[in-house]
Protein backbone atom coordinates (compact mmCIF):
# COMPACT_ATOMS: atom_id res chain seq x y z
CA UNK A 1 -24.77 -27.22 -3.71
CA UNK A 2 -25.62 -28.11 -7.22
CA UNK A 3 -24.41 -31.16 -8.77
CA UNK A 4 -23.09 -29.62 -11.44
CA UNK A 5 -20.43 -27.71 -9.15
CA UNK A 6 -19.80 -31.15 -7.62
CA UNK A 7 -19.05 -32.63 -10.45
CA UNK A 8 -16.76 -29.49 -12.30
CA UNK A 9 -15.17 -29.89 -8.56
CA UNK A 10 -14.19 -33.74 -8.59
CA UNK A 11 -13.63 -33.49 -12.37
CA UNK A 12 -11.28 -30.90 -12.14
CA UNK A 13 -9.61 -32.44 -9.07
CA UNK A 14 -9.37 -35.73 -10.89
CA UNK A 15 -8.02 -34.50 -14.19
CA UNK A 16 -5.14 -32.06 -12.34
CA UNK A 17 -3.65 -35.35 -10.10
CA UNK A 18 -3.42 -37.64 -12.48
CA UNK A 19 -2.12 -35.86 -15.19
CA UNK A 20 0.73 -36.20 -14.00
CA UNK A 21 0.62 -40.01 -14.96
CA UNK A 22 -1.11 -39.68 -17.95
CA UNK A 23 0.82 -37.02 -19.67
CA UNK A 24 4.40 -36.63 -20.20
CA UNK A 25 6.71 -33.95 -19.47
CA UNK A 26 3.87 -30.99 -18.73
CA UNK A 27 1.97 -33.50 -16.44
CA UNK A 28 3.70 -33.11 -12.71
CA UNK A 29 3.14 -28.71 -13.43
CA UNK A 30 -0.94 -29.95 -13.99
CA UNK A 31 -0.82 -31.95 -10.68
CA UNK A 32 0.49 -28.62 -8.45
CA UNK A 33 -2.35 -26.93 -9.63
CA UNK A 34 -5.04 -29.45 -7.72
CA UNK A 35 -5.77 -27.30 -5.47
CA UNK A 36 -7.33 -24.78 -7.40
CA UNK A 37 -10.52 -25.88 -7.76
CA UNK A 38 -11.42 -26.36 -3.87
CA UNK A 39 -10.25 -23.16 -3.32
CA UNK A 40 -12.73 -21.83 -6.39
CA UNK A 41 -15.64 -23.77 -4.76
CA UNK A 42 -15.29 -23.07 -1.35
CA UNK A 43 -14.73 -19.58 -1.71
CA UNK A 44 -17.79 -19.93 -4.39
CA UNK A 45 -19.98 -22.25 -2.06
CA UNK A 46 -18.87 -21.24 1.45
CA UNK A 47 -16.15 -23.42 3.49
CA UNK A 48 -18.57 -26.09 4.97
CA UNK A 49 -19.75 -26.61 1.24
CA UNK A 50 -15.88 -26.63 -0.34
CA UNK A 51 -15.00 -29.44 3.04
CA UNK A 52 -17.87 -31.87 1.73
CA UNK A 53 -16.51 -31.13 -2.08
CA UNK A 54 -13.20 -32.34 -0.60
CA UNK A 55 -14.89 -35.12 0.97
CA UNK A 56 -16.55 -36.08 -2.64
CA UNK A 57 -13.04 -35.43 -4.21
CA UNK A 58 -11.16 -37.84 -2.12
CA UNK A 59 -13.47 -40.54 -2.71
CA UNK A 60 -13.61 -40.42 -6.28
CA UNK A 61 -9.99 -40.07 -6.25
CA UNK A 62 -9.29 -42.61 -4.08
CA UNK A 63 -11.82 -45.24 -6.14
CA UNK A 64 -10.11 -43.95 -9.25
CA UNK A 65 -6.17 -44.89 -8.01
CA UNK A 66 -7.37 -48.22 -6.77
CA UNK A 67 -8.67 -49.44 -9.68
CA UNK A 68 -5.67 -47.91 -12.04
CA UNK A 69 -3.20 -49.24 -9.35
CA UNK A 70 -1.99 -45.74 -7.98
CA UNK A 71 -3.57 -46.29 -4.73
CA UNK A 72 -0.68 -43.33 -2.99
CA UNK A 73 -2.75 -40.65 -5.12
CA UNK A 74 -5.22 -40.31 -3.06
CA UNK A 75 -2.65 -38.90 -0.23
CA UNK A 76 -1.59 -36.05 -2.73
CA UNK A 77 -6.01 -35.76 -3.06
CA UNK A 78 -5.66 -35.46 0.84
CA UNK A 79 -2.98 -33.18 0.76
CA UNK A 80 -3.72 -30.89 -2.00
CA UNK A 81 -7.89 -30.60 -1.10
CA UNK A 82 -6.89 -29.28 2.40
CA UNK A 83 -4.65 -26.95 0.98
CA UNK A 84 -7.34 -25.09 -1.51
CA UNK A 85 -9.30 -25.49 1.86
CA UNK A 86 -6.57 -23.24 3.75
CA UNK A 87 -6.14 -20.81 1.31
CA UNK A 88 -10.03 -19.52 1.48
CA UNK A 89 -10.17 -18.96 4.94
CA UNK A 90 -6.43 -16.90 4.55
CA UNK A 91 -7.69 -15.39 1.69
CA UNK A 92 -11.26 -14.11 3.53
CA UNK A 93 -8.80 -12.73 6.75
CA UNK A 94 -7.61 -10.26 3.90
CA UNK A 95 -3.84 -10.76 4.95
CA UNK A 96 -0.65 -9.55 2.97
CA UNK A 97 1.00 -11.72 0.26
CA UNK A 98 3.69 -12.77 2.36
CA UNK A 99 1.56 -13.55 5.25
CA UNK A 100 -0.89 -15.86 3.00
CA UNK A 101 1.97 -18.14 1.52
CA UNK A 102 4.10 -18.12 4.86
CA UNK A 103 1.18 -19.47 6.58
CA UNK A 104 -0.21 -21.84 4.04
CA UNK A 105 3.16 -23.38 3.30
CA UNK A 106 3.78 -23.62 7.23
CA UNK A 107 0.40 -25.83 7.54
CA UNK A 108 1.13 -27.92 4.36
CA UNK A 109 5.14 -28.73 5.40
CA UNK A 110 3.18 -29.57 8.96
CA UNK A 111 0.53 -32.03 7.54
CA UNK A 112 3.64 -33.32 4.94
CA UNK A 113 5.31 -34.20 7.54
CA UNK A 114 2.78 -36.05 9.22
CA UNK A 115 1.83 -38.25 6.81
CA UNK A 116 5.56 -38.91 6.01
CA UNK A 117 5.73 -39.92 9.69
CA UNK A 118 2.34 -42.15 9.21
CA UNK A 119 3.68 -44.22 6.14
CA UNK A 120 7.21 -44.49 7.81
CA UNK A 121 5.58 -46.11 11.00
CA UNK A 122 3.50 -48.27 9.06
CA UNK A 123 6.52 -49.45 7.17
CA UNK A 124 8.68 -49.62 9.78
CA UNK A 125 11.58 -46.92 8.27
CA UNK A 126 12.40 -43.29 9.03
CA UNK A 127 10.48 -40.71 6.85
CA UNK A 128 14.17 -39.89 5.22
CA UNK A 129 15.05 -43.21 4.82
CA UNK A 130 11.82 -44.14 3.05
CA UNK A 131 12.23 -41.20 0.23
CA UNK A 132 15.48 -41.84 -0.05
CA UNK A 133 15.09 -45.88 -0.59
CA UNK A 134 12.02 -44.93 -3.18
CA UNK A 135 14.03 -42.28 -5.92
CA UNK A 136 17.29 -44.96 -5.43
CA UNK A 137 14.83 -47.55 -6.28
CA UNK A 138 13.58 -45.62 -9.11
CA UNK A 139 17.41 -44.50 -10.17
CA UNK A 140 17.64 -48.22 -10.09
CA UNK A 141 15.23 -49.14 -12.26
CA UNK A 142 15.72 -46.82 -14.90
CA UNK A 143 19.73 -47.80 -14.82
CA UNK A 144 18.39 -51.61 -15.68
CA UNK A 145 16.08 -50.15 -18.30
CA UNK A 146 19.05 -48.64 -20.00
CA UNK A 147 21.07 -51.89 -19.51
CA UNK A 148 18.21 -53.83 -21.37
CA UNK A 149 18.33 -51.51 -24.48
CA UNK A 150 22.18 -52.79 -24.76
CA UNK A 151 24.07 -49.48 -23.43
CA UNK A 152 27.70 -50.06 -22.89
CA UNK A 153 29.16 -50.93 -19.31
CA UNK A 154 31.35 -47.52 -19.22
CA UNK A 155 27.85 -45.94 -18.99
CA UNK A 156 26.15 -48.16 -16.76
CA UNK A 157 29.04 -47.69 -14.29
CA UNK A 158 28.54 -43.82 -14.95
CA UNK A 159 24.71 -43.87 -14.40
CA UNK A 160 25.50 -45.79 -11.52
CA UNK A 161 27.36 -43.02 -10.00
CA UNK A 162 25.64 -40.79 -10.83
CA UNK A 163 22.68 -42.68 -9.18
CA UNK A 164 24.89 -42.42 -5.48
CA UNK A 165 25.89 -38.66 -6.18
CA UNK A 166 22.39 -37.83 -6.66
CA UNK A 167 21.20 -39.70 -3.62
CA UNK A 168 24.20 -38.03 -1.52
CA UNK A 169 22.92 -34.48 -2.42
CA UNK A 170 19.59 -35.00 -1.97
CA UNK A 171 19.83 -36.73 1.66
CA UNK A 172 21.71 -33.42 2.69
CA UNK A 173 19.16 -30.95 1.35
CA UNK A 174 16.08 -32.27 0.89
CA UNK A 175 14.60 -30.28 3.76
CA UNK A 176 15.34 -27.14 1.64
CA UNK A 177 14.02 -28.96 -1.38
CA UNK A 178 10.88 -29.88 0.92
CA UNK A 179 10.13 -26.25 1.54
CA UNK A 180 10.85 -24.73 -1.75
CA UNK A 181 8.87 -27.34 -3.09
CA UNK A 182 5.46 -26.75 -1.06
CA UNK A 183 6.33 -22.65 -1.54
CA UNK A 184 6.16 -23.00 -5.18
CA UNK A 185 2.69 -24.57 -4.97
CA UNK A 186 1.07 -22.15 -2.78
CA UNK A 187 2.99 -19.17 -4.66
CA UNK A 188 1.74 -20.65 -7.73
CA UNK A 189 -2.02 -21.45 -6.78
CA UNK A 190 -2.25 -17.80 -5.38
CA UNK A 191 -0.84 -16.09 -9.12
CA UNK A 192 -3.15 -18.37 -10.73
CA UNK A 193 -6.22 -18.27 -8.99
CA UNK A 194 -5.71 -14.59 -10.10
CA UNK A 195 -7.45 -14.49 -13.33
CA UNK A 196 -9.62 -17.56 -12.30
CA UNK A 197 -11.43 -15.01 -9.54
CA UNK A 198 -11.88 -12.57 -11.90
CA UNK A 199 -13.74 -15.12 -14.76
CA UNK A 200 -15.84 -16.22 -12.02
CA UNK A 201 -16.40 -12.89 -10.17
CA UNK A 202 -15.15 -13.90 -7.18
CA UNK A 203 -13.28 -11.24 -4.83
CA UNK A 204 -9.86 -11.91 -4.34
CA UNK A 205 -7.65 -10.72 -2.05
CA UNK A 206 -6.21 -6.85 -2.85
CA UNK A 207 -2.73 -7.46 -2.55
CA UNK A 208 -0.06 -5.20 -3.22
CA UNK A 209 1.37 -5.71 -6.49
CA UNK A 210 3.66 -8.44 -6.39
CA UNK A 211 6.64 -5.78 -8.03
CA UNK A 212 6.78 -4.04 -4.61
CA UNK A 213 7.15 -6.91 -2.43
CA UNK A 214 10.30 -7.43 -0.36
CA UNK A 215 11.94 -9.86 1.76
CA UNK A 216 11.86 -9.52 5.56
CA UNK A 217 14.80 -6.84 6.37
CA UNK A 218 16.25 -9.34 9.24
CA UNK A 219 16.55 -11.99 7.18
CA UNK A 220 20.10 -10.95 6.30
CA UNK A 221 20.97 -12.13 10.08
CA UNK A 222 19.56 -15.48 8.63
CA UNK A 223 22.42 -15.20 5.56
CA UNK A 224 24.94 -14.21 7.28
CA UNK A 225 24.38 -16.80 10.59
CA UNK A 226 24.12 -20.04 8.18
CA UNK A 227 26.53 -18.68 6.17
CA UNK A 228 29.27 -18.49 9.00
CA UNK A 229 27.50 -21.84 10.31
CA UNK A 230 28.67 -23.21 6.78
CA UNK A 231 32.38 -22.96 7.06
CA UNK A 232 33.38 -22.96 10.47
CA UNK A 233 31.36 -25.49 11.80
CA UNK A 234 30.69 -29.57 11.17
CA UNK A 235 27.83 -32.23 11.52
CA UNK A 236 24.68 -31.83 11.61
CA UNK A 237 24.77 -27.87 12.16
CA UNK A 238 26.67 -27.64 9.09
CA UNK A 239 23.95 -29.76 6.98
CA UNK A 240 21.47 -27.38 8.64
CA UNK A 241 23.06 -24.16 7.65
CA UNK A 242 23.09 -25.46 4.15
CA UNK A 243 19.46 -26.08 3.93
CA UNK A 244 18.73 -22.80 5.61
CA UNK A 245 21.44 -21.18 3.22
CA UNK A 246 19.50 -22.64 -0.03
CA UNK A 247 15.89 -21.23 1.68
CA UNK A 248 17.06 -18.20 2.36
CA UNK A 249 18.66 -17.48 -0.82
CA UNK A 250 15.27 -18.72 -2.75
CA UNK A 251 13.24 -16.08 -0.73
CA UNK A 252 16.15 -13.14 -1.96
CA UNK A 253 15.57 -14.66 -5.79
CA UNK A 254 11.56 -14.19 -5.62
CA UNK A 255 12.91 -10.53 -3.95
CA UNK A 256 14.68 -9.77 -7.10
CA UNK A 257 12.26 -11.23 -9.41
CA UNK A 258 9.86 -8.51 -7.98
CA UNK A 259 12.35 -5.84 -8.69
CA UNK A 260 12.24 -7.63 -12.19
CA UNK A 261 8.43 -7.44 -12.20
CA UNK A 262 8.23 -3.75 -11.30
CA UNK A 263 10.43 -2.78 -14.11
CA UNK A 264 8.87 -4.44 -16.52
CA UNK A 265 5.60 -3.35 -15.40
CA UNK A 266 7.10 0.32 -14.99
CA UNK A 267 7.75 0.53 -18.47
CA UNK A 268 4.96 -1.60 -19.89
CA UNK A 269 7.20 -4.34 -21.42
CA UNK A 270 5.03 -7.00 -24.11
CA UNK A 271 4.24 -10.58 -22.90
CA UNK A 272 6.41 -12.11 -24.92
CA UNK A 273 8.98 -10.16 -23.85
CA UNK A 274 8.51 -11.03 -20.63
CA UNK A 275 8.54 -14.42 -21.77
CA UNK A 276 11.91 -14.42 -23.45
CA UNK A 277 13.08 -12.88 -20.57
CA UNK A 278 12.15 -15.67 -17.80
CA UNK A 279 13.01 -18.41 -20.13
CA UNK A 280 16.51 -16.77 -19.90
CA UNK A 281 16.06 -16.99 -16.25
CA UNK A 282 15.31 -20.65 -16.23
CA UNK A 283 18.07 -21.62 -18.79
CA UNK A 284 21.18 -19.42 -17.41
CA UNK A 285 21.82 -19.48 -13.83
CA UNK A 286 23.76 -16.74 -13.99
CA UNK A 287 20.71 -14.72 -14.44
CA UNK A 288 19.29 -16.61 -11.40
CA UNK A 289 22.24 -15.40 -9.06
CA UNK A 290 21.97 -11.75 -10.16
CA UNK A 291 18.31 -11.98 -9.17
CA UNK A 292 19.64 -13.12 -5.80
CA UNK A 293 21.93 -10.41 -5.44
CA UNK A 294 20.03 -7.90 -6.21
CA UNK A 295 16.87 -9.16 -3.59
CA UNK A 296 19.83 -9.17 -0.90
CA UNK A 297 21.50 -5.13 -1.64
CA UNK A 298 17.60 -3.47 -2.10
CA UNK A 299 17.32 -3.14 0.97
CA UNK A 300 20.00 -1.07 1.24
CA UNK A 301 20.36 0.38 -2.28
CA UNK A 302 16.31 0.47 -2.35
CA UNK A 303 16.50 0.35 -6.64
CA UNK A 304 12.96 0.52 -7.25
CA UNK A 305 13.26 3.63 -5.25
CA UNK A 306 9.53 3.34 -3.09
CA UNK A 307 10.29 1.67 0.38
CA UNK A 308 12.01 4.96 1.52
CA UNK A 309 8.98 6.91 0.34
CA UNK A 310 6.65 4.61 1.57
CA UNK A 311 8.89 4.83 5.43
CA UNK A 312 8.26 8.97 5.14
């Protein structure tokens, strides 16, 4: 292992976490990509060589937070490291799209919720409880900011509840917010490491292109179980079919988004087409919910027309 590759490693590491201090707005999307380069390296170097990069990396990470006072980054070093780690070996047992990011996500929501469980014990508070107490603290603290630049009580009191709306959504559904959230970072890692691979002529995995994937056929039995769950029942089994409603219905939008994607592959669309058209996606959600229906009726209306070849 040369140094050079140990530094690029750590550097790259380094740069990706804490961007998301350093730089506004575009920061936190720098940070998900951490990963990235422990999964070039070890798949580059071998696995033994990308755990002692790792090692390396969560060192100098964890000497770099202490000394700029963000001593929690080096959990996120922890976190994302074994990640990059996981997705070489799943990427050398050749294994199908779905397979890769079901099983990387599963592992990363395990080890999550392990270390929630660690800090909660060491300060005495559920793992809920704790996240919940640190945005309200946060809400809090941005409320007095606003006070202290002389906004006028109507909008304090409005910030303020908004402050206990927020934190009554989010105590309901952050489970589903837990598991889209580590989803999006393996999905994204995955598409990226794409065209990083290639520059570096490394093999990647030959997956199908991501316009014919699907979602599992039974998962409709999920939709329409939590969905029934949802208005007949109460408690905590209602609170649970709402977080598996929101999950489910995230894995029918990436469905339809890969209808989108073979269509505009199909008929060779420009990039920034393409780009006009997902900024529409991310700015009307009306566009979002007609992805969603459309993942949830292929299966029977098959649009793209090839699964009922492909079952010949």
């Amino acid at each position: 292992m040369k140094i050079s590759d140990v530094l690029r490693c750590v550097g790259w590491a380094a740069f990706s976490l804490f961007a998301s201090i350093w730089i506004p707005i575009v920061g936190p999307f720098f940070s998900l990509l951490t990963p990235l380069p422990f999964l070039y390296y070890s798949t580059k170097l071998g696995f033994y060589q990308g755990l002692k990069l790792a090692g390396v990396g969560i060192f100098a990470v964890g000497i770099i937070g202490k000394l700029s006072e963000q001593p929690q980054i080096i959990l996120f070093c922890i976190e994302f490291s074994l990640l990059g780690l996981i997705l070489s070996k799943l990427f050398r047992k050749k294994l199908s799209f779905g397979k890769t990011i079901f099983f990387a996500t599963s592992f990363m929501l395990l080890l999550g919720l392990v270390f929630l469980l660690f800090i909660s014990i060491s300060k005495d508070s559920g793992p809920f409880e704790m996240i919940l107490d640190y945005l309200g603290g946060n809400l809090k603290e941005t409320i007095r900011s606003y006070e202290e630049m002389g906004i006028s009580p109507e909008s304090t009191v409005e910030l303020e509840s908004f402050r206990k709306t927020f934190l009554f959504i989010i105590s309901r559904i952050y489970p589903a917010l837990m598991v889209l959230g580590t989803g999006f970072t393996v999905w994204l890692n995955i598409v990226v490491a794409k065209p990083l691979f290639k520059a570096g002529n490394l093999e990647y995995p030959n997956y199908n292109s991501l316009g014919h994937w699907k979602a599992p056929d039974n998962l409709v039995w999920g939709l329409i179980v939590s969905g029934f769950s949802l208005f007949f029942l109460s408690g905590n089994i209602k609170l649970l079919a709402i977080n598996a409603l929101i999950i489910i219905m995230a894995v029918y939008f990436f469905h339809g988004l890969s209808i989108l994607l073979f269509f505009l592959e199909r008929y060779h669309v420009s990039i920034w087409i393409r780009i006009g058209i997902y900024f529409l996606i991310i700015v009307q959600q009306v566009f979002l919910i007609i992805l969603v229906l459309a993942g949830l009726f292929d299966q029977w209306i098959d649009i793209r027309k090839i699964h009922r070849r492909m079952d010949r």
